[in-house]
N, C-alpha and C. Protein backbone atom coordinates (compact mmCIF):
# COMPACT_ATOMS: atom_id res chain seq x y z
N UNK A 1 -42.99 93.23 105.68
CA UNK A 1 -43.74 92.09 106.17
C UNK A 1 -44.51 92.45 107.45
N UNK A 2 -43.89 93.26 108.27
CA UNK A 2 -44.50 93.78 109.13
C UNK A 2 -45.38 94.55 109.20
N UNK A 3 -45.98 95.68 108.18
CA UNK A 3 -47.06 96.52 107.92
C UNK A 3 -47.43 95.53 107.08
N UNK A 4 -47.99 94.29 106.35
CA UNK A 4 -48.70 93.59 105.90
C UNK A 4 -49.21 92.65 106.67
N UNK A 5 -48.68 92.33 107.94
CA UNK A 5 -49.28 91.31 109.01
C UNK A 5 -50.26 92.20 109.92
N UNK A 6 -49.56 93.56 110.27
CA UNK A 6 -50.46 94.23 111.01
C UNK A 6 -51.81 95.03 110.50
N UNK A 7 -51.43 95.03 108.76
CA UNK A 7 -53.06 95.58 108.23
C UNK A 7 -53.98 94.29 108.10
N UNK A 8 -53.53 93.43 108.10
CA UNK A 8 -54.34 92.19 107.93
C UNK A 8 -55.01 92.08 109.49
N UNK A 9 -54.48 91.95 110.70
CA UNK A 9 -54.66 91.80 111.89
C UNK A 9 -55.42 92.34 112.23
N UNK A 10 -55.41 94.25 111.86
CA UNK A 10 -56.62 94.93 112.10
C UNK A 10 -57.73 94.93 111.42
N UNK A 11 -57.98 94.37 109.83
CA UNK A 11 -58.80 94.10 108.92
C UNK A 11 -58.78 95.02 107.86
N UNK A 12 -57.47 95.88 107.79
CA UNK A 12 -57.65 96.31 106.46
C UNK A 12 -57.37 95.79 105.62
N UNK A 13 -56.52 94.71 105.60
CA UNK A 13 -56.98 93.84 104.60
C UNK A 13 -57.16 92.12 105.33
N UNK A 14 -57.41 91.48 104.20
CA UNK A 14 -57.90 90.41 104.88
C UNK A 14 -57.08 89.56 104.88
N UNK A 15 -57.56 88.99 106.44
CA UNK A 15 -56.55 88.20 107.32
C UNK A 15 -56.36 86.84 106.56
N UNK A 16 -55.21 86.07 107.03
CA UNK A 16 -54.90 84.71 106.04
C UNK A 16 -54.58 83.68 106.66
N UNK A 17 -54.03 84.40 108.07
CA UNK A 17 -53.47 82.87 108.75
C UNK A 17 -54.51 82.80 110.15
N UNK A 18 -54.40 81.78 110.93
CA UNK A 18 -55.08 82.10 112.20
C UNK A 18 -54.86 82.73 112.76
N UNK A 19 -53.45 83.02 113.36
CA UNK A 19 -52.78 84.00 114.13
C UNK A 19 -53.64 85.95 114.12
N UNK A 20 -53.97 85.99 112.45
CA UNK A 20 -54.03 87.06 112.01
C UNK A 20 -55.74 87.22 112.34
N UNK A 21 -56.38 86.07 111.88
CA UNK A 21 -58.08 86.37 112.28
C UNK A 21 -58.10 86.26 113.51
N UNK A 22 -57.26 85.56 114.82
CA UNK A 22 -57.70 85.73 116.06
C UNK A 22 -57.56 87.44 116.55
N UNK A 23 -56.38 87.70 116.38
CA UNK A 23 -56.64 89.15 116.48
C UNK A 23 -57.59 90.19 115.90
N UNK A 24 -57.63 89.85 114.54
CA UNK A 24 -58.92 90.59 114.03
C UNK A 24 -60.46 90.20 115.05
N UNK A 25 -60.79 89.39 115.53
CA UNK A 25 -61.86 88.43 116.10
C UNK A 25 -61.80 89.35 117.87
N UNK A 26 -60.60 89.84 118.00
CA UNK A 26 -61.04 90.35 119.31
C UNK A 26 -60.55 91.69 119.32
N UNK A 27 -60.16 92.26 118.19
CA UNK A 27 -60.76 93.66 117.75
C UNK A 27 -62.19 93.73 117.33
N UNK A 28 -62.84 93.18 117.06
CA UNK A 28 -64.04 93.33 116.51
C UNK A 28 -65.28 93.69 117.54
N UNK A 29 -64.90 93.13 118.55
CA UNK A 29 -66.27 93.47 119.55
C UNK A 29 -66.29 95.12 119.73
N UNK A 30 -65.04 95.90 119.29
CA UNK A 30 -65.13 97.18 119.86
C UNK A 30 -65.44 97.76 118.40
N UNK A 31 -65.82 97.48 117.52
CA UNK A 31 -66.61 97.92 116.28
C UNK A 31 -67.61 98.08 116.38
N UNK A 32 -68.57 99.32 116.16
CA UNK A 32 -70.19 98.60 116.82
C UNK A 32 -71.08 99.13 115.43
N UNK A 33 -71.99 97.94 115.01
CA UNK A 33 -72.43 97.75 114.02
C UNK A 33 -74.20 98.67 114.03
N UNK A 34 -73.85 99.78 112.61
CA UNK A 34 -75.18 100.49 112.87
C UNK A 34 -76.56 99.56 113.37
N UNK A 35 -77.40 99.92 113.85
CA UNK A 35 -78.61 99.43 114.13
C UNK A 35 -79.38 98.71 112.83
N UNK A 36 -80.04 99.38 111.82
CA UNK A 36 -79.93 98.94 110.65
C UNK A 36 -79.42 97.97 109.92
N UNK A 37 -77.98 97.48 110.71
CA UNK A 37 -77.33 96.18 109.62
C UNK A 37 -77.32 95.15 110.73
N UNK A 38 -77.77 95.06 111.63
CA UNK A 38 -78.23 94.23 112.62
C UNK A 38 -78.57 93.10 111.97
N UNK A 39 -79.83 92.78 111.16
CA UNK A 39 -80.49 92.03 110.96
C UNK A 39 -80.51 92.21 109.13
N UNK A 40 -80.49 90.93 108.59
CA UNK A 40 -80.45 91.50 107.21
C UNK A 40 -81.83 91.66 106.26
N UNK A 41 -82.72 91.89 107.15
CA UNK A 41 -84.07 92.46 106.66
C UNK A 41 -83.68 93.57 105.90
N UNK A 42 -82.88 94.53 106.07
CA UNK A 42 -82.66 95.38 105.61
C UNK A 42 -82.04 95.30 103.67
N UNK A 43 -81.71 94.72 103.16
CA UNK A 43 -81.61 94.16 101.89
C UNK A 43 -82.81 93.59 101.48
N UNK A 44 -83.54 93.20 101.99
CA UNK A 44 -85.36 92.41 101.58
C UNK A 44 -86.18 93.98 101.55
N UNK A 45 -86.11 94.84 102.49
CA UNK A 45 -86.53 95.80 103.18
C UNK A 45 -86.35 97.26 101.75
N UNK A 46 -85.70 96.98 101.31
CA UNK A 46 -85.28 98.26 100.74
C UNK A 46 -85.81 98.59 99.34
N UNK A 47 -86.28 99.56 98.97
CA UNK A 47 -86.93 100.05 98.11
C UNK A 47 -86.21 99.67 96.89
N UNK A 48 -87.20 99.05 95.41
CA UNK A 48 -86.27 98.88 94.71
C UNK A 48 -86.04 100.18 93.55
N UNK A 49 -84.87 100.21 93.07
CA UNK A 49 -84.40 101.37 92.74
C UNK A 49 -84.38 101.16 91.45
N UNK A 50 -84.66 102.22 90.27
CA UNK A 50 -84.35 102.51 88.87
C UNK A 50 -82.66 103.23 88.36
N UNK A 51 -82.14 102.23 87.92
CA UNK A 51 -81.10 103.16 87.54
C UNK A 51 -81.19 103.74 86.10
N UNK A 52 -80.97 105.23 85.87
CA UNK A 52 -80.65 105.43 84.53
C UNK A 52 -79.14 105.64 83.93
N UNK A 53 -79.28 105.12 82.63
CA UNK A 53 -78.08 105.27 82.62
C UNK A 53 -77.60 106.84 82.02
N UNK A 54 -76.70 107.41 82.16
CA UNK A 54 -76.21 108.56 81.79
C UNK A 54 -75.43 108.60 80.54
N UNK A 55 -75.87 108.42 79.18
CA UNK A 55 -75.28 107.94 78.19
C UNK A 55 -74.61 109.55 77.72
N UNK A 56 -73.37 109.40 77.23
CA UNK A 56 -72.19 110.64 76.78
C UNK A 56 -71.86 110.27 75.32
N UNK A 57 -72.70 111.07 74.19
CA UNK A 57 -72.40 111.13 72.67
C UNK A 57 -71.03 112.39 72.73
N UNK A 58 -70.31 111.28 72.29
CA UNK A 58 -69.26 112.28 71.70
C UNK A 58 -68.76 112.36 70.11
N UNK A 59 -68.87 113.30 69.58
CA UNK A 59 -68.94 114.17 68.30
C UNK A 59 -67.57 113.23 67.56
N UNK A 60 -67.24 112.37 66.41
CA UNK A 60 -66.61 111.56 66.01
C UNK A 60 -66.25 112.07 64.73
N UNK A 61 -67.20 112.95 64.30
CA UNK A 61 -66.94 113.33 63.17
C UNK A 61 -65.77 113.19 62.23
N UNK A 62 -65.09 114.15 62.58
CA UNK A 62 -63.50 114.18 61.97
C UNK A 62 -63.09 112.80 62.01
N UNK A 63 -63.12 111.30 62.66
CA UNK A 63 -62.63 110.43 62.73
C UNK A 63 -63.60 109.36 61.62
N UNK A 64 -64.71 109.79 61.03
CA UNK A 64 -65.66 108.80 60.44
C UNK A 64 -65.31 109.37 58.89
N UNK A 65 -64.70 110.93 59.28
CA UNK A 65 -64.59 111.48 57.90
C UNK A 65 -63.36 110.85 57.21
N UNK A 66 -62.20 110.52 58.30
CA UNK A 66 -61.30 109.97 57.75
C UNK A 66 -61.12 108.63 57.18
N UNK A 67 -62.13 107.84 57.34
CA UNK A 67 -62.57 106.80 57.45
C UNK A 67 -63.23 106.27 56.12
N UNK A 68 -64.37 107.17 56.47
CA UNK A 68 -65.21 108.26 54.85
C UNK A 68 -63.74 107.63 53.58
N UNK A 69 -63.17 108.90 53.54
CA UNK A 69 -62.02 109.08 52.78
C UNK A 69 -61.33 108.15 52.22
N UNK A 70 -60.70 107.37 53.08
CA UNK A 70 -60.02 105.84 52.86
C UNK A 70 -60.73 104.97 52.16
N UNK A 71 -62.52 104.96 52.16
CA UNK A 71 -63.29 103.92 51.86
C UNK A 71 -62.87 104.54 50.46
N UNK A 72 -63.56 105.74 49.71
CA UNK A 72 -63.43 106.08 48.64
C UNK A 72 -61.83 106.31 47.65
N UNK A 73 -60.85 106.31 48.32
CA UNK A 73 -59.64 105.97 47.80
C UNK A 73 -59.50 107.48 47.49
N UNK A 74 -59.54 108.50 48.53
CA UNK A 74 -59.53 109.93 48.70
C UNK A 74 -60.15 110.67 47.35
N UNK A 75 -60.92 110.47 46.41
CA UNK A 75 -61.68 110.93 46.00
C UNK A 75 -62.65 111.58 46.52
N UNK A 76 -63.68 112.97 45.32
CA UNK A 76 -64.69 113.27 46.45
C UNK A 76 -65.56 113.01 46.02
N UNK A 77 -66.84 113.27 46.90
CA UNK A 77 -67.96 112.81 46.97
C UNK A 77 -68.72 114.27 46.08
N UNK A 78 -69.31 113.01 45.17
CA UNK A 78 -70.46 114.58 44.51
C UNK A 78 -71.72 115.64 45.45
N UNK A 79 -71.68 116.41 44.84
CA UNK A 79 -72.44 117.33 46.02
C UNK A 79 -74.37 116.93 45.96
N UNK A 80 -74.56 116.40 44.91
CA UNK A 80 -75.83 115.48 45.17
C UNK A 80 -75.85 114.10 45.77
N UNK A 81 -74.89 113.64 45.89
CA UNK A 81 -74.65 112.59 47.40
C UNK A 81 -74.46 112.99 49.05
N UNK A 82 -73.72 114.20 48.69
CA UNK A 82 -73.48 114.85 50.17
C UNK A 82 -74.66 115.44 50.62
N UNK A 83 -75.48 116.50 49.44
CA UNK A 83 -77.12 116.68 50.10
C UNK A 83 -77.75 115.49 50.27
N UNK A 84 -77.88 114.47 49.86
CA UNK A 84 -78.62 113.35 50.48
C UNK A 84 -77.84 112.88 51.41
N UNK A 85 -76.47 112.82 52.11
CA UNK A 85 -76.20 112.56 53.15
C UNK A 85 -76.46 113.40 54.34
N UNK A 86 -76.99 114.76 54.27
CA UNK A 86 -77.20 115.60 54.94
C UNK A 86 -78.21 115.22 55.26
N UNK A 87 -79.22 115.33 54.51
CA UNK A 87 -81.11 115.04 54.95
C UNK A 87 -81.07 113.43 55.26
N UNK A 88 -80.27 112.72 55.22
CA UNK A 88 -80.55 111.48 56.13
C UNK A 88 -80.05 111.85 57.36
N UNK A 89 -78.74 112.26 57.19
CA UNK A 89 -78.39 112.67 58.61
C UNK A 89 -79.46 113.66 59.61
N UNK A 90 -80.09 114.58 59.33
CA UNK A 90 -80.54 115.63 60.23
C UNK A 90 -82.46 114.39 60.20
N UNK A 91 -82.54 113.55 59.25
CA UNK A 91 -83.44 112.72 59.97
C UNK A 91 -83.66 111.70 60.57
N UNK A 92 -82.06 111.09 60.69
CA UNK A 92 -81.75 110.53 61.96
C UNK A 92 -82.19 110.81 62.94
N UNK A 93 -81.02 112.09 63.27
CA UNK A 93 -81.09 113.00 64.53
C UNK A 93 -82.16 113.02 65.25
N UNK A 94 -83.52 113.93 64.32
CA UNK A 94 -84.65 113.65 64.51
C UNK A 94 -85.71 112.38 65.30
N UNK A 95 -85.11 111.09 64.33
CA UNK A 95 -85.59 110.18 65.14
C UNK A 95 -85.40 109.86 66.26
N UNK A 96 -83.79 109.81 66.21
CA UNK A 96 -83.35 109.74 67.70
C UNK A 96 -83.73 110.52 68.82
N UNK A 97 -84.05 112.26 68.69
CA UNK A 97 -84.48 112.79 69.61
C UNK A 97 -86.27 112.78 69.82
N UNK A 98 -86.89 111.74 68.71
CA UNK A 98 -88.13 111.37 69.29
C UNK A 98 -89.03 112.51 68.50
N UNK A 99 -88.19 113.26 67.78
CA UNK A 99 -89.27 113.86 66.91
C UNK A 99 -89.98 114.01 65.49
């Protein structure tokens, strides 16, 4: 109880009772606030930014095959279905990489 009154007091975490914000309130003058956050022009002020996103394909294969499998009741697939699953697949790909 005692390291939870005194992180609150100093502001690592946040204070709850009065007791706890008056002390936080006269620690605070000896905090000194960059120049920059002075005034909150600085949020109006600031360039607006593009985020991209960083998208991560990960290879599923083995898990769609099993999947595959179950649909067909583990039978196989004829090899003039699997070449046409191939050439759709590699012109997917294609599209997707825009070419």
């Amino acid at each position: 109880m005692y390291l939870d009154n005194a992180l609150k007091s100093c502001g690592y975490l946040f204070p709850e009772t009065d007791e706890q914000i008056t002390i936080f309130e006269k620690d605070m003058d000896q905090i000194p606030i960059p120049e920059c956050l002075n005034s909150p022009d600085f949020v109006f002020k600031s360039q607006r930014r593009i985020i991209k996103k960083n998208l991560k394909v990960f290879d599923n294969s083995e898990g769609d095959m099993n999947w595959a499998i179950a649909a067909r009741d583990g039978k196989d697939i004829p090899s003039d279905i699997l070449e046409k699953m191939k050439q759709d697949k590699e012109e997917a790909k294609k599209r997707q990489n825009g070419n």
